[in-house]
N, C-alpha and C. Protein backbone atom coordinates (compact mmCIF):
# COMPACT_ATOMS: atom_id res chain seq x y z
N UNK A 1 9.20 3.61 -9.13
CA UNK A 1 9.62 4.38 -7.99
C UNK A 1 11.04 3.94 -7.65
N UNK A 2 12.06 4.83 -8.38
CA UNK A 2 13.28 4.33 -8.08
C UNK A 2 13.66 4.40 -6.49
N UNK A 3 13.48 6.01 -5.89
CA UNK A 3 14.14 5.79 -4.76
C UNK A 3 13.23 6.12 -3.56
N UNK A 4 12.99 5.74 -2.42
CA UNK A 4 11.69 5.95 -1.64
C UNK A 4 12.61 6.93 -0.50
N UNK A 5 11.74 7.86 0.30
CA UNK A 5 12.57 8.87 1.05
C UNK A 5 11.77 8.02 2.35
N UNK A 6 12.37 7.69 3.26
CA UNK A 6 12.04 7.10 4.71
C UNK A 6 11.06 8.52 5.34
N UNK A 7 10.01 7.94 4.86
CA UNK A 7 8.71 8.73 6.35
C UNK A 7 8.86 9.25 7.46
N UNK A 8 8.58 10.18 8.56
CA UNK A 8 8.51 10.73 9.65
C UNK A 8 7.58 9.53 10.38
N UNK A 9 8.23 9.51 11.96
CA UNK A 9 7.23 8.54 12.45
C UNK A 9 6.09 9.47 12.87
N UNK A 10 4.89 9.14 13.34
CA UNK A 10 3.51 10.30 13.87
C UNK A 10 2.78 8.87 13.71
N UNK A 11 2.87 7.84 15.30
CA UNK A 11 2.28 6.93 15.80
C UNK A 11 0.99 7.14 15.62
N UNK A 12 0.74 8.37 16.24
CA UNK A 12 -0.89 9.11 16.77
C UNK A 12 -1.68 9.07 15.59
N UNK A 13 -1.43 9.41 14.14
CA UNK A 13 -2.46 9.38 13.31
C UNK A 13 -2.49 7.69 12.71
N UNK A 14 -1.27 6.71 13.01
CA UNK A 14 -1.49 5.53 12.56
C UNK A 14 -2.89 5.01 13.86
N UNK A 15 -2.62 5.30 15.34
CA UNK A 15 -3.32 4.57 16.06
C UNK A 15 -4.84 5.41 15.72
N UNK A 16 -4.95 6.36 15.60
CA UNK A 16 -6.43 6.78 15.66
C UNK A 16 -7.05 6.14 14.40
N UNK A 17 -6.04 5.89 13.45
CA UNK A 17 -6.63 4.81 11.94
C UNK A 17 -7.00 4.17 12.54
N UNK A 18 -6.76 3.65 13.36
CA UNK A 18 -6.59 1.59 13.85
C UNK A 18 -7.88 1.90 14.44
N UNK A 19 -7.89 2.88 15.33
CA UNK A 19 -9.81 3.33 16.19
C UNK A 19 -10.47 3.31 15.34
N UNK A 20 -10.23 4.27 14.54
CA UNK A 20 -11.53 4.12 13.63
C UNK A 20 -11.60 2.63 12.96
N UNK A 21 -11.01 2.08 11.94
CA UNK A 21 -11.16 1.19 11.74
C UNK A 21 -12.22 0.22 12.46
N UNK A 22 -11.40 0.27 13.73
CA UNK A 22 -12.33 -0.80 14.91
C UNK A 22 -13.66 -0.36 14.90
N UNK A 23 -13.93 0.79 15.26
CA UNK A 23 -15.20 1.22 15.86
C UNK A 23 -15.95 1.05 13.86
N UNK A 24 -15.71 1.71 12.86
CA UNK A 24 -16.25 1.12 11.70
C UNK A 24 -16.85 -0.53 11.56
N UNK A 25 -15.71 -1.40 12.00
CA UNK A 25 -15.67 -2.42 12.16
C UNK A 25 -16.92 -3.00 12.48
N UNK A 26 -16.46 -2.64 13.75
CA UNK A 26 -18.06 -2.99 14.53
C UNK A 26 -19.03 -2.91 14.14
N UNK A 27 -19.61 -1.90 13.61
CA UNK A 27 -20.83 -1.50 12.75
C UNK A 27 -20.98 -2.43 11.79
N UNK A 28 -20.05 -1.74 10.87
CA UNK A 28 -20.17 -3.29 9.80
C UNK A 28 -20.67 -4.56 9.87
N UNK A 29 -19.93 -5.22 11.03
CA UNK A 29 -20.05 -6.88 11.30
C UNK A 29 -21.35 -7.44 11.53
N UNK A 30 -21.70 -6.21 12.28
CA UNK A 30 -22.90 -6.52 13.06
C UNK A 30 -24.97 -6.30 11.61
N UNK A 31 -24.07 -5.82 10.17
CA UNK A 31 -24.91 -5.17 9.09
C UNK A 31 -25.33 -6.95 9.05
N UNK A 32 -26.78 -7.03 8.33
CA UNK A 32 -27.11 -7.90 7.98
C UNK A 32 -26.27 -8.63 6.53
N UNK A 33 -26.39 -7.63 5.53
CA UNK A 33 -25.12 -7.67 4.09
C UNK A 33 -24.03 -8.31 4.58
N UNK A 34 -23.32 -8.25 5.90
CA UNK A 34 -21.96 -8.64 6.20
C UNK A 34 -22.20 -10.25 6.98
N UNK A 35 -23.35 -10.46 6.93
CA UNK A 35 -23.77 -11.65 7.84
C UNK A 35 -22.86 -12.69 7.15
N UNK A 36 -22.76 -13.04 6.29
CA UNK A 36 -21.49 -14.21 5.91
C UNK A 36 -20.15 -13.67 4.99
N UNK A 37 -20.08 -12.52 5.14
CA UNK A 37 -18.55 -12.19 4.93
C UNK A 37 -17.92 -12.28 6.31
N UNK A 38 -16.23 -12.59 5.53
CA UNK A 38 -15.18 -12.92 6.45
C UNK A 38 -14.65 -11.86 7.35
N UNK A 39 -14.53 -11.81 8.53
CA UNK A 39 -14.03 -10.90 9.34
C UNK A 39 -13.07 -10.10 8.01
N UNK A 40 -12.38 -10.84 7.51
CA UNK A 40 -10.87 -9.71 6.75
C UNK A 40 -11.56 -8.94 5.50
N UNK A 41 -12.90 -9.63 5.01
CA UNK A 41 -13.39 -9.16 4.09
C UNK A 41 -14.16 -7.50 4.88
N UNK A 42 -14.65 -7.99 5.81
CA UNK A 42 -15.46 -6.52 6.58
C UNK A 42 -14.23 -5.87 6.74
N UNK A 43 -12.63 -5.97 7.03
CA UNK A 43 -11.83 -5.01 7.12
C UNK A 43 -11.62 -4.16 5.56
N UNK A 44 -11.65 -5.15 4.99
CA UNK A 44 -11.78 -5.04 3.18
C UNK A 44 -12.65 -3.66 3.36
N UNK A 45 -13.67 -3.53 3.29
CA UNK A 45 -14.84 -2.88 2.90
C UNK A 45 -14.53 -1.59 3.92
N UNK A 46 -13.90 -1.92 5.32
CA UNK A 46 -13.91 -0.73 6.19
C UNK A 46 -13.09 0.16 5.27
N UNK A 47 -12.09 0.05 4.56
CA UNK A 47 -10.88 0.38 4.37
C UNK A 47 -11.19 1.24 3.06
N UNK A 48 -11.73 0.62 2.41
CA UNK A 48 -12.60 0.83 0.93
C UNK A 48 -13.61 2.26 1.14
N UNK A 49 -14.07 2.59 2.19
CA UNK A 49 -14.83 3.18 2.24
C UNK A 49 -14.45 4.66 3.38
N UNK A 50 -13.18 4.38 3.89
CA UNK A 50 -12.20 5.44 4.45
C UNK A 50 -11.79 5.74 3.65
N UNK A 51 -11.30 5.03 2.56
CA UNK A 51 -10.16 5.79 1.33
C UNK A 51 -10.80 6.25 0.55
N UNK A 52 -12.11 6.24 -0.14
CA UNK A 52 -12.84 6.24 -1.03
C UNK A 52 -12.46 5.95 -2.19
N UNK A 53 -11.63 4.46 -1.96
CA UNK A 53 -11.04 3.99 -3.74
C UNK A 53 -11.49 2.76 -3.79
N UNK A 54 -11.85 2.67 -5.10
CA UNK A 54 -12.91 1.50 -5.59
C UNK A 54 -11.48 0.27 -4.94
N UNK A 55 -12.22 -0.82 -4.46
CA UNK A 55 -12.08 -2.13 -3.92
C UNK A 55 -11.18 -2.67 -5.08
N UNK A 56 -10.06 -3.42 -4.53
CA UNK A 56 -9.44 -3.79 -5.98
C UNK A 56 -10.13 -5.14 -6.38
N UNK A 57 -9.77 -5.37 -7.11
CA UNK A 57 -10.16 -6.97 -7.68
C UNK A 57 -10.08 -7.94 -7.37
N UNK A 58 -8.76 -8.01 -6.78
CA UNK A 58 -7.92 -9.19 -6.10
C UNK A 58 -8.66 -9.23 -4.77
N UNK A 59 -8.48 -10.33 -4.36
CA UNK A 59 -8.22 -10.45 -2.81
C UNK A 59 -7.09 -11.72 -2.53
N UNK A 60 -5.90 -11.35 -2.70
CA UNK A 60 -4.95 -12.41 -2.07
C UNK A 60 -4.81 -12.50 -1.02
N UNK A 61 -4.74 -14.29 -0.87
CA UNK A 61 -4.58 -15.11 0.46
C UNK A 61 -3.14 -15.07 0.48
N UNK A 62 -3.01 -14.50 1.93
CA UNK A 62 -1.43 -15.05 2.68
C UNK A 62 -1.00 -16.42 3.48
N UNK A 63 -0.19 -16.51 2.54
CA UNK A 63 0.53 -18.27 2.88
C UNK A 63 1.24 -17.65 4.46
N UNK A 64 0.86 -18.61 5.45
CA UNK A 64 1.37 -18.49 6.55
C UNK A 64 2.96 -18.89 6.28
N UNK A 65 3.43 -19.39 5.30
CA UNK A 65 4.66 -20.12 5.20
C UNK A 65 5.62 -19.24 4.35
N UNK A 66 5.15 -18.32 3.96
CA UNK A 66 5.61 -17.34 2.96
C UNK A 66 5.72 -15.76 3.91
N UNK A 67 5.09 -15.65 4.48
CA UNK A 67 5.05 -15.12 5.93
C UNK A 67 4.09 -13.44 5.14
N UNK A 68 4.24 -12.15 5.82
CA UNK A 68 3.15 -11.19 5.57
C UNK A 68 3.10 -10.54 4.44
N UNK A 69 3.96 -10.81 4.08
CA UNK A 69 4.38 -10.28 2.35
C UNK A 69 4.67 -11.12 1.13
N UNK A 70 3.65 -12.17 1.97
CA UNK A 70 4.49 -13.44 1.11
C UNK A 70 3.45 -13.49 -0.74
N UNK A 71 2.55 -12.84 -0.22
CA UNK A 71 1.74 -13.50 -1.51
C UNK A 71 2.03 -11.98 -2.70
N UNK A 72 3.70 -11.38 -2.38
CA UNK A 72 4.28 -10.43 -3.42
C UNK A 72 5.32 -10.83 -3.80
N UNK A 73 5.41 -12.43 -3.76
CA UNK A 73 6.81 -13.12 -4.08
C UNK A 73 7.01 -13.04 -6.08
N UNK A 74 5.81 -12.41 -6.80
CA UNK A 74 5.51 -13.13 -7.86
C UNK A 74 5.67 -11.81 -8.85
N UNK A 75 5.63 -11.13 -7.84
CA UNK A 75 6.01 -9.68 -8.26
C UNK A 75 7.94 -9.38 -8.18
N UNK A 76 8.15 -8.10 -9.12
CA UNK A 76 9.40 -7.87 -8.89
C UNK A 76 9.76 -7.47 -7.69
N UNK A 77 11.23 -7.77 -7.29
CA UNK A 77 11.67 -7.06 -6.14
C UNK A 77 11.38 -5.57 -5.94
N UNK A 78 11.43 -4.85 -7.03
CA UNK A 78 11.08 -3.04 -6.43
C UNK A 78 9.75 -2.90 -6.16
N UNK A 79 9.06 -3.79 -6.25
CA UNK A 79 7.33 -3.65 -6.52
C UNK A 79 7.43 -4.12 -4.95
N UNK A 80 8.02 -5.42 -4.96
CA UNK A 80 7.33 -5.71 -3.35
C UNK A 80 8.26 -4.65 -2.27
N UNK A 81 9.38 -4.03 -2.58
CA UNK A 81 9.94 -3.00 -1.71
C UNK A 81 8.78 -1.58 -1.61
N UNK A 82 8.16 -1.74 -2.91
CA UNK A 82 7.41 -0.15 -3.03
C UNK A 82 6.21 -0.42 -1.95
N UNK A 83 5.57 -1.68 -1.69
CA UNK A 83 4.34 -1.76 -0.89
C UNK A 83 4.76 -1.79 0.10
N UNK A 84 6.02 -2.46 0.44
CA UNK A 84 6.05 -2.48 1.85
C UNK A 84 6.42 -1.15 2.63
N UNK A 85 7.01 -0.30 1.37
CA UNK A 85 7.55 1.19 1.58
C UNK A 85 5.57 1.97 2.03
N UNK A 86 4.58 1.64 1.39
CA UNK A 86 3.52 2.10 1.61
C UNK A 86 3.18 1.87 3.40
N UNK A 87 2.74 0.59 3.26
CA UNK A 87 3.09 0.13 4.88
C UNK A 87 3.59 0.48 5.88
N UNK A 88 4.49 0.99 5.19
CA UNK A 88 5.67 1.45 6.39
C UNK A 88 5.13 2.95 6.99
N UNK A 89 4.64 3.70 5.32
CA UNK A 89 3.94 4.98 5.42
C UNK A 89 2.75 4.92 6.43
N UNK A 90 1.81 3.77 6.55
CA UNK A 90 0.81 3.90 7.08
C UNK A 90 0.96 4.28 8.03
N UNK A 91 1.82 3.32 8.97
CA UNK A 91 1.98 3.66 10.56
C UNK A 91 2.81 5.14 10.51
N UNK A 92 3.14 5.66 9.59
CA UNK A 92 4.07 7.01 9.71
C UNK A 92 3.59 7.87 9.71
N UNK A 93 2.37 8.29 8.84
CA UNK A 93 1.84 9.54 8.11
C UNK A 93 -0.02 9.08 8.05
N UNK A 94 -0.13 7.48 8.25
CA UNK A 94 -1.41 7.10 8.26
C UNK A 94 -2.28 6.74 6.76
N UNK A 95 -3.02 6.29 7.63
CA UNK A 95 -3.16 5.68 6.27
C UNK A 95 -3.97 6.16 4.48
N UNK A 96 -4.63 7.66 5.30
CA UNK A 96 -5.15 8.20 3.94
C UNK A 96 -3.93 8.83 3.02
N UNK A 97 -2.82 9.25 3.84
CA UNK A 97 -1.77 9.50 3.03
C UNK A 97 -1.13 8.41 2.11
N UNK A 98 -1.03 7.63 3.40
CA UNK A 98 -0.32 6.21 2.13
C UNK A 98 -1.37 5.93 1.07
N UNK A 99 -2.11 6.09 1.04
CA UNK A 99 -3.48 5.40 -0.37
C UNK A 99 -2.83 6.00 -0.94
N UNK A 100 -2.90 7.61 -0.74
CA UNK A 100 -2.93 8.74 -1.71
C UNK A 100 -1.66 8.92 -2.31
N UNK A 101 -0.58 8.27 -2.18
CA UNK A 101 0.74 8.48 -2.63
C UNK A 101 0.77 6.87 -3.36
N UNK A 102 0.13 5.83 -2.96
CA UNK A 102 0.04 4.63 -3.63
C UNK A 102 -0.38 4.59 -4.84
N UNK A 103 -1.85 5.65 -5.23
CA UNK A 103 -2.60 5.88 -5.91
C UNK A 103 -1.59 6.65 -6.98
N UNK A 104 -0.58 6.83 -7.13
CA UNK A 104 0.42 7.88 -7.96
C UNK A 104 1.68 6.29 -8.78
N UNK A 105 1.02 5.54 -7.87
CA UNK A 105 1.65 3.88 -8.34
C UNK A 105 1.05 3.79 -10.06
N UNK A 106 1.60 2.50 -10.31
CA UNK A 106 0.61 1.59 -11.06
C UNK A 106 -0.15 0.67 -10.28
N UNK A 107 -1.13 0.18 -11.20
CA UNK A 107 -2.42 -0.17 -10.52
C UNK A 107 -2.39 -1.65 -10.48
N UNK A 108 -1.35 -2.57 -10.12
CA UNK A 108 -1.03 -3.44 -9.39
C UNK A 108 -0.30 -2.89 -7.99
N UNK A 109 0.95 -2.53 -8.34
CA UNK A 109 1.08 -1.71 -7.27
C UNK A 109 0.37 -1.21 -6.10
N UNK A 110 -0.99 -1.06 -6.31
CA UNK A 110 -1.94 -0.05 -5.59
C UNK A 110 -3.04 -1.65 -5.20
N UNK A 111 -3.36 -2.29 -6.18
CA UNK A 111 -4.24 -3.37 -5.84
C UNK A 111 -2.98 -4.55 -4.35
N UNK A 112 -2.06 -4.71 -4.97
CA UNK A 112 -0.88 -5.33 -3.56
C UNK A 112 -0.86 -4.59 -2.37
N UNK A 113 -0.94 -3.41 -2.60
CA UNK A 113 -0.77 -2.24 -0.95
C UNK A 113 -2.15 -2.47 -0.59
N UNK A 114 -3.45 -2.34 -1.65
CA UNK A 114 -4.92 -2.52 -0.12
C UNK A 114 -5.00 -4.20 0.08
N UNK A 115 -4.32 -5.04 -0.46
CA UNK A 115 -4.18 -6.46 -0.33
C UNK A 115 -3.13 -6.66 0.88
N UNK A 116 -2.73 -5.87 1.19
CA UNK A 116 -1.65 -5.85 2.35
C UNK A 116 -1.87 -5.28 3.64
N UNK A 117 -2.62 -3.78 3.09
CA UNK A 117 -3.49 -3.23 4.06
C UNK A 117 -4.44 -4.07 4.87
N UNK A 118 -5.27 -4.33 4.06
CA UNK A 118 -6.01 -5.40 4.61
C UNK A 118 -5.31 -6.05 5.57
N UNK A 119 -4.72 -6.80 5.44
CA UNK A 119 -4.22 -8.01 5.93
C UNK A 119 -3.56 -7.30 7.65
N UNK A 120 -2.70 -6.14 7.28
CA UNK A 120 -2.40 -5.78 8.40
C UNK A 120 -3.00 -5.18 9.15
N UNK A 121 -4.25 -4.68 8.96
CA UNK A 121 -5.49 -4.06 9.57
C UNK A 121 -6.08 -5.49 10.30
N UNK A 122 -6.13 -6.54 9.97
CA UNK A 122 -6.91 -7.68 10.37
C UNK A 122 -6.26 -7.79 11.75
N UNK A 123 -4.67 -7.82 10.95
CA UNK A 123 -4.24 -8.71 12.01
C UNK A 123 -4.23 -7.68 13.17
N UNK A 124 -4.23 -6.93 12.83
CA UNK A 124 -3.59 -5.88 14.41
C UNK A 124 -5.30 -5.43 14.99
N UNK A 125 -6.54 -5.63 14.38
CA UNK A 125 -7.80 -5.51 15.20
C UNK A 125 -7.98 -6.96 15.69
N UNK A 126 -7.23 -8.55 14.98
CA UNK A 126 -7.20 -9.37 15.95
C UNK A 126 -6.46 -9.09 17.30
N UNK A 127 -5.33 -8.19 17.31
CA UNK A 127 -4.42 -8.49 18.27
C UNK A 127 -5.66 -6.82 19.53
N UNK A 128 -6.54 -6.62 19.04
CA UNK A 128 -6.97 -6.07 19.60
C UNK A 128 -8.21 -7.01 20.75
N UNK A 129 -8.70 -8.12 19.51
CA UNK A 129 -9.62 -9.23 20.18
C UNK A 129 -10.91 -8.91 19.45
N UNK A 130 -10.71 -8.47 18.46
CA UNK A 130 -11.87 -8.33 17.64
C UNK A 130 -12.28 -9.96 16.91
């Protein structure tokens, strides 16, 4: 992906993601199956099952010291610009669009964006008090 075209902002379909998410959430946590998975892992699975794309393989841990994008240091520079370009989509266009234009990636590419997803779904249903 040589050149990325900057997204329209449309807050409203990123925040009603974030609802659903939560209210999914909830359900989830509370499943017996989820009884010893990790809060980020139940975001894992919420996310997995909105997009309807198989779960990637990975699950990378973020180095607090490397900061939210840190565990795409290992990747090339256009690769970690292309996920964060996804990201950026989420809050823009939301997030079934961003899968769906991720999904047109290669499939690292696509396994780093729901490894990221994740992560920023966690953090922002923590900052909710989940």
């Amino acid at each position: 992906m040589d050149q990325l075209i900057e997204p329209k902002v449309n807050s409203n379909v990123f925040e009603a993601d974030v609802d659903r998410i939560a209210g999914e959430f909830e359900q989830k946590r509370s499943l017996p199956e989820n009884k010893d998975s990790s809060s980020r892992e139940v975001v894992r699975k919420t996310i997995h099952e909105m997009t309807g794309h198989p779960l990637p393989a990975s699950d990378q841990k973020l180095s607090k010291d490397k900061g939210f994008l840190g565990f795409l240091t290992d990747m090339p520079e256009a690769a970690q610009r292309e996920v964060a370009y996804y990201l950026d989509l989420v809050e823009k266009e939301g997030i079934l669009n961003a899968v769906k234009k991720a999904q047109e990636s290669n499939p690292r590419i696509l396994d780093a964006f729901h490894d990221a997803l994740t992560e920023k779904m966690h953090e922002k249903l923590e900052g909710r008090g989940f």
